[in-house]
Protein backbone atom coordinates (compact mmCIF):
# COMPACT_ATOMS: atom_id res chain seq x y z
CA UNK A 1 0.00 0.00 0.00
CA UNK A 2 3.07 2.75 0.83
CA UNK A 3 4.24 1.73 -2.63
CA UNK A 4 0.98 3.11 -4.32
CA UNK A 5 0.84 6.04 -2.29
CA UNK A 6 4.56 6.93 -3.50
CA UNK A 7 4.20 6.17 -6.85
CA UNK A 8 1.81 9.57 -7.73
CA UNK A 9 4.40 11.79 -5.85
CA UNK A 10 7.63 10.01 -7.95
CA UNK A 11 5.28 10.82 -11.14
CA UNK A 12 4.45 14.43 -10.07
CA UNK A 13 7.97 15.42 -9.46
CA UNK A 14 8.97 14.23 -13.09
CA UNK A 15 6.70 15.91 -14.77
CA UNK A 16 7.74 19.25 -12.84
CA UNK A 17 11.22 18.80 -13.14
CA UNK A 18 10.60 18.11 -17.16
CA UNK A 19 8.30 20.75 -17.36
CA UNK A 20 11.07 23.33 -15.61
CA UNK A 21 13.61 22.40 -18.54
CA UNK A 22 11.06 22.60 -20.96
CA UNK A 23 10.07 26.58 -19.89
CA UNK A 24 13.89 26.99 -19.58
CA UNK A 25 14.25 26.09 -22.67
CA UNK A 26 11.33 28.23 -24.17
CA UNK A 27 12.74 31.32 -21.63
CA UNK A 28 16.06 30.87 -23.85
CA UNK A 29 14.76 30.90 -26.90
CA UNK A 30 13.69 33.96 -26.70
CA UNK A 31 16.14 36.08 -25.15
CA UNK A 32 18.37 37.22 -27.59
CA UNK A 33 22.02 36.33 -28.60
CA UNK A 34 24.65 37.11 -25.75
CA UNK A 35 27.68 38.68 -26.52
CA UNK A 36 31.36 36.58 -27.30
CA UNK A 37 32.44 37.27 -23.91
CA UNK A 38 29.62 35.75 -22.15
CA UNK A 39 28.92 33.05 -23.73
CA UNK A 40 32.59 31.71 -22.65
CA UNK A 41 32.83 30.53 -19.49
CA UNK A 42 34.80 32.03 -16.80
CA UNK A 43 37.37 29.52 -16.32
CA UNK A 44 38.27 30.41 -20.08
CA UNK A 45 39.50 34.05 -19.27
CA UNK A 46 43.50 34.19 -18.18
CA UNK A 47 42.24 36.37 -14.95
CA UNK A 48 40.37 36.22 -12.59
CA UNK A 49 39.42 39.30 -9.90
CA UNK A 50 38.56 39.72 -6.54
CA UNK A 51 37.44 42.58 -4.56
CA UNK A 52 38.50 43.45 -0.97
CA UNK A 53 36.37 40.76 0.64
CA UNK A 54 36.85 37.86 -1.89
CA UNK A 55 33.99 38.49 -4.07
CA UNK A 56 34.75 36.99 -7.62
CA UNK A 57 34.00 39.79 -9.38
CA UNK A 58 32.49 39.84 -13.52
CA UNK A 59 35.26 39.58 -16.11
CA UNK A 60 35.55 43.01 -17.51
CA UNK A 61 34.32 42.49 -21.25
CA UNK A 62 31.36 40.00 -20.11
CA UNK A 63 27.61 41.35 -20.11
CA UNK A 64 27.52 41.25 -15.83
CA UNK A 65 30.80 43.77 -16.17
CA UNK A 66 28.27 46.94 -17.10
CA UNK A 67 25.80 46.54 -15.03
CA UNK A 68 25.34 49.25 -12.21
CA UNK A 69 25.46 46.15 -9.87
CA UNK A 70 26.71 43.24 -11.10
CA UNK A 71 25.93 39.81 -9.77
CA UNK A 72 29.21 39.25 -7.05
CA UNK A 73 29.86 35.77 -5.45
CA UNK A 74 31.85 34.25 -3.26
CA UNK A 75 33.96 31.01 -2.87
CA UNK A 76 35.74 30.19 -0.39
CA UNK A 77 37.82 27.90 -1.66
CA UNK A 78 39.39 30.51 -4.47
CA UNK A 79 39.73 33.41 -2.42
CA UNK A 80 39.25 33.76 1.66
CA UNK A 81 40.86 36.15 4.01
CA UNK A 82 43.19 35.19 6.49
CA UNK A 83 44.44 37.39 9.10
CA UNK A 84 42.74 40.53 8.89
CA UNK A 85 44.05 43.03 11.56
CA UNK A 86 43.55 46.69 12.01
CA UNK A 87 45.93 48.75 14.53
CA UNK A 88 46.46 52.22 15.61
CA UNK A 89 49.33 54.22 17.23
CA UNK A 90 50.61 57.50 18.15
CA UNK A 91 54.17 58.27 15.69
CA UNK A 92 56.99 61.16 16.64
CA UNK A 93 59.20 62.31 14.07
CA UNK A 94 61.79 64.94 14.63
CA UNK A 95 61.97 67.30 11.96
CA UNK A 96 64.89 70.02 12.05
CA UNK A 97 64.35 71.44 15.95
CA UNK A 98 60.58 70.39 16.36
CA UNK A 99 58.65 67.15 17.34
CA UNK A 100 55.67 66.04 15.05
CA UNK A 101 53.42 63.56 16.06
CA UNK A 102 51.04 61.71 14.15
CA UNK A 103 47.86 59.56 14.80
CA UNK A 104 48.73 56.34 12.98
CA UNK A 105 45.86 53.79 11.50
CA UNK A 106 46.82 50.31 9.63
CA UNK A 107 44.66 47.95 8.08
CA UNK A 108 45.97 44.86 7.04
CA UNK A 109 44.62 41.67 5.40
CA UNK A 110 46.14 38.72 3.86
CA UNK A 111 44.09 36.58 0.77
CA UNK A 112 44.57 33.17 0.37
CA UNK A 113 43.89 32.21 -3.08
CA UNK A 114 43.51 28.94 -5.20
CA UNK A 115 43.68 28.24 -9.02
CA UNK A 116 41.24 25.45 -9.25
CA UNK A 117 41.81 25.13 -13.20
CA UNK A 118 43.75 23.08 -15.11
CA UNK A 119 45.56 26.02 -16.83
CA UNK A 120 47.74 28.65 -14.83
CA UNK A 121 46.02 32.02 -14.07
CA UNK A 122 46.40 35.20 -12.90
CA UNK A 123 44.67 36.63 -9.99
CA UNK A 124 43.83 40.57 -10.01
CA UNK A 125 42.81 41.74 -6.67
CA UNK A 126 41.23 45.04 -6.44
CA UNK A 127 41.69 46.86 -3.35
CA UNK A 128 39.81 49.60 -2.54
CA UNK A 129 41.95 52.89 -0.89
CA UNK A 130 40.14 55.36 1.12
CA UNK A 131 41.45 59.32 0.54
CA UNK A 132 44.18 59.87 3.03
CA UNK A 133 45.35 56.41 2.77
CA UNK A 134 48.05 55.00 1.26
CA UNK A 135 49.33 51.18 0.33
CA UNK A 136 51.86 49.74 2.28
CA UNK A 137 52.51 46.47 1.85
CA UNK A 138 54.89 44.56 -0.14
CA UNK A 139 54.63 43.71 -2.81
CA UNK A 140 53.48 47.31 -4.12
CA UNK A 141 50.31 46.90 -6.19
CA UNK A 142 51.12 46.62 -10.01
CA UNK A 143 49.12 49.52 -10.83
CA UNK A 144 46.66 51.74 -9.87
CA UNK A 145 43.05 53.13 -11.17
CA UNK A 146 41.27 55.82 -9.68
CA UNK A 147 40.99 54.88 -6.00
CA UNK A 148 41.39 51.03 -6.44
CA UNK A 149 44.77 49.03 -5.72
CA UNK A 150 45.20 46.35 -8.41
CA UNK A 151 47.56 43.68 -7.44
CA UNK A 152 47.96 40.94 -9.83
CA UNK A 153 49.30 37.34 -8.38
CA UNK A 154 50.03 34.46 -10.92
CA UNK A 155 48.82 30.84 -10.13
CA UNK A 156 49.79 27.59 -11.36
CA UNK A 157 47.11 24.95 -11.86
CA UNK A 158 46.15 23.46 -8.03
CA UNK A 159 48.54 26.21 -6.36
CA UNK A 160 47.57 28.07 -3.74
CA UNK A 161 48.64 31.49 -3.37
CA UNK A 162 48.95 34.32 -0.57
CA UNK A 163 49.06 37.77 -0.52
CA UNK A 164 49.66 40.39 1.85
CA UNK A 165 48.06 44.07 1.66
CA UNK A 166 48.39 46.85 4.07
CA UNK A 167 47.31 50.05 4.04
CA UNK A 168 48.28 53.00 6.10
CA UNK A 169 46.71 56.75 7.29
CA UNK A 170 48.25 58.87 9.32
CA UNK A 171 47.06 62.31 10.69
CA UNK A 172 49.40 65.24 12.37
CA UNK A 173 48.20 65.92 15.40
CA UNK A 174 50.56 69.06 16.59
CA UNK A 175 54.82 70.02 16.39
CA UNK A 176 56.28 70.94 18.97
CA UNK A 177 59.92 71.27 20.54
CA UNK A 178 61.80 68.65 21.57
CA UNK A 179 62.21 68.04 25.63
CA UNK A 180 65.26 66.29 25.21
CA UNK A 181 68.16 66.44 27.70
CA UNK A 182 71.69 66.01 26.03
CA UNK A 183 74.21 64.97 28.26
C-alpha cells in the first residue's frame, strides 16, 4: 500500500522537473544572442578578480561587467581572508628642531587564493583605498586606477597562493619642541 501512495508523488515530481527544462528552454529561446564574452565561461578568461572581501568579481568584457550592480559571489575555496588586523598608534618624528606627532591607523589583510583550473592564471585583486590612505605592503600593487589598488598574483594549476596588503593613514596631530636632555 506505501508503494501506491509513493508512486503519484515520484510521477508528479517528473513531470515538474521536465516541465522546468522545458520553460527553460522556451525562456532561452527567446532572449536574444549574448555577446562573445559571455557566452565563454569564466574559467576560459587568463584572470580572474577579486574585490577586498573575496567576491569573484564579472570579467571586464562579459555582459555582468556593465551593469550598475553586477551579480558578485563568493567562494571560499578561491579566495578567503586570512588574518585581517587593524591597529592604531601614536608616531613622533623629529623634523629640524621640532617634534611632530602623528595619529597612525593600519589595516591589514592577507588573501589566500587557489587556481582550481587546469591552466595557470592570474589573480587581479582590487583593493579599494580610502582618501588619506596610502598602500603599504609589499609587494606594491602593479598599478593603480582611480581609487582602487590592483595587485595581480600568478597561479599555477592546483597552487595556492597568498598575498599580503596593508594600508596606512596617518594624521598630524601638533609640532612641537623637543624636551630632550643632552648629556
Amino acid at each position: 500500500m506505501t508503494a501506491t501512495k509513493k508512486l503519484p508523488a515520484f510521477f508528479f515530481l517528473g513531470a515538474v522537473a521536465s516541465f522546468g527544462v522545458t520553460a527553460s528552454l522556451a525562456q532561452g529561446a527567446q532572449q536574444p544572442a549574448a555577446s562573445p564574452a559571455a557566452r565563454i565561461p569564466y574559467s576560459a578568461f587568463k584572470e580572474i578578480h577579486v574585490d577586498q572581501q573575496c567576491h569573484i568579481l564579472p570579467y571586464p568584457g562579459s555582459t555582468d561587467a556593465g551593469k550598475s550592480k553586477p551579480r558578485l559571489r563568493k567562494d571560499p575555496i578561491i579566495c578567503h581572508l586570512e588574518t585581517v588586523n587593524a591597529s592604531g598608534h601614536l608616531e613622533d618624528t623629529v623634523v629640524g628642531d621640532e617634534l611632530h606627532q602623528s595619529r597612525v591607523r593600519i589595516r591589514e589583510q592577507e588573501y589566500v587564493l587557489q587556481n582550481v583550473t587546469q591552466e595557470p592564471r592570474w589573480f587581479v585583486v582590487e583593493q579599494f583605498v580610502p582618501a588619506g590612505w596610502v598602500v603599504d605592503s609589499d609587494p606594491q600593487p602593479s598599478e593603480m586606477a582611480g581609487a582602487t589598488a590592483l595587485f595581480r598574483v600568478h597561479a599555477e594549476p592546483g597552487e595556492i597562493v597568498r598575498l599580503h596588503v596593508g594600508m596606512r593613514n596617518a594624521k598630524p596631530l601638533h609640532a612641537r619642541l623637543p624636551n630632550m636632555k643632552l648629556y
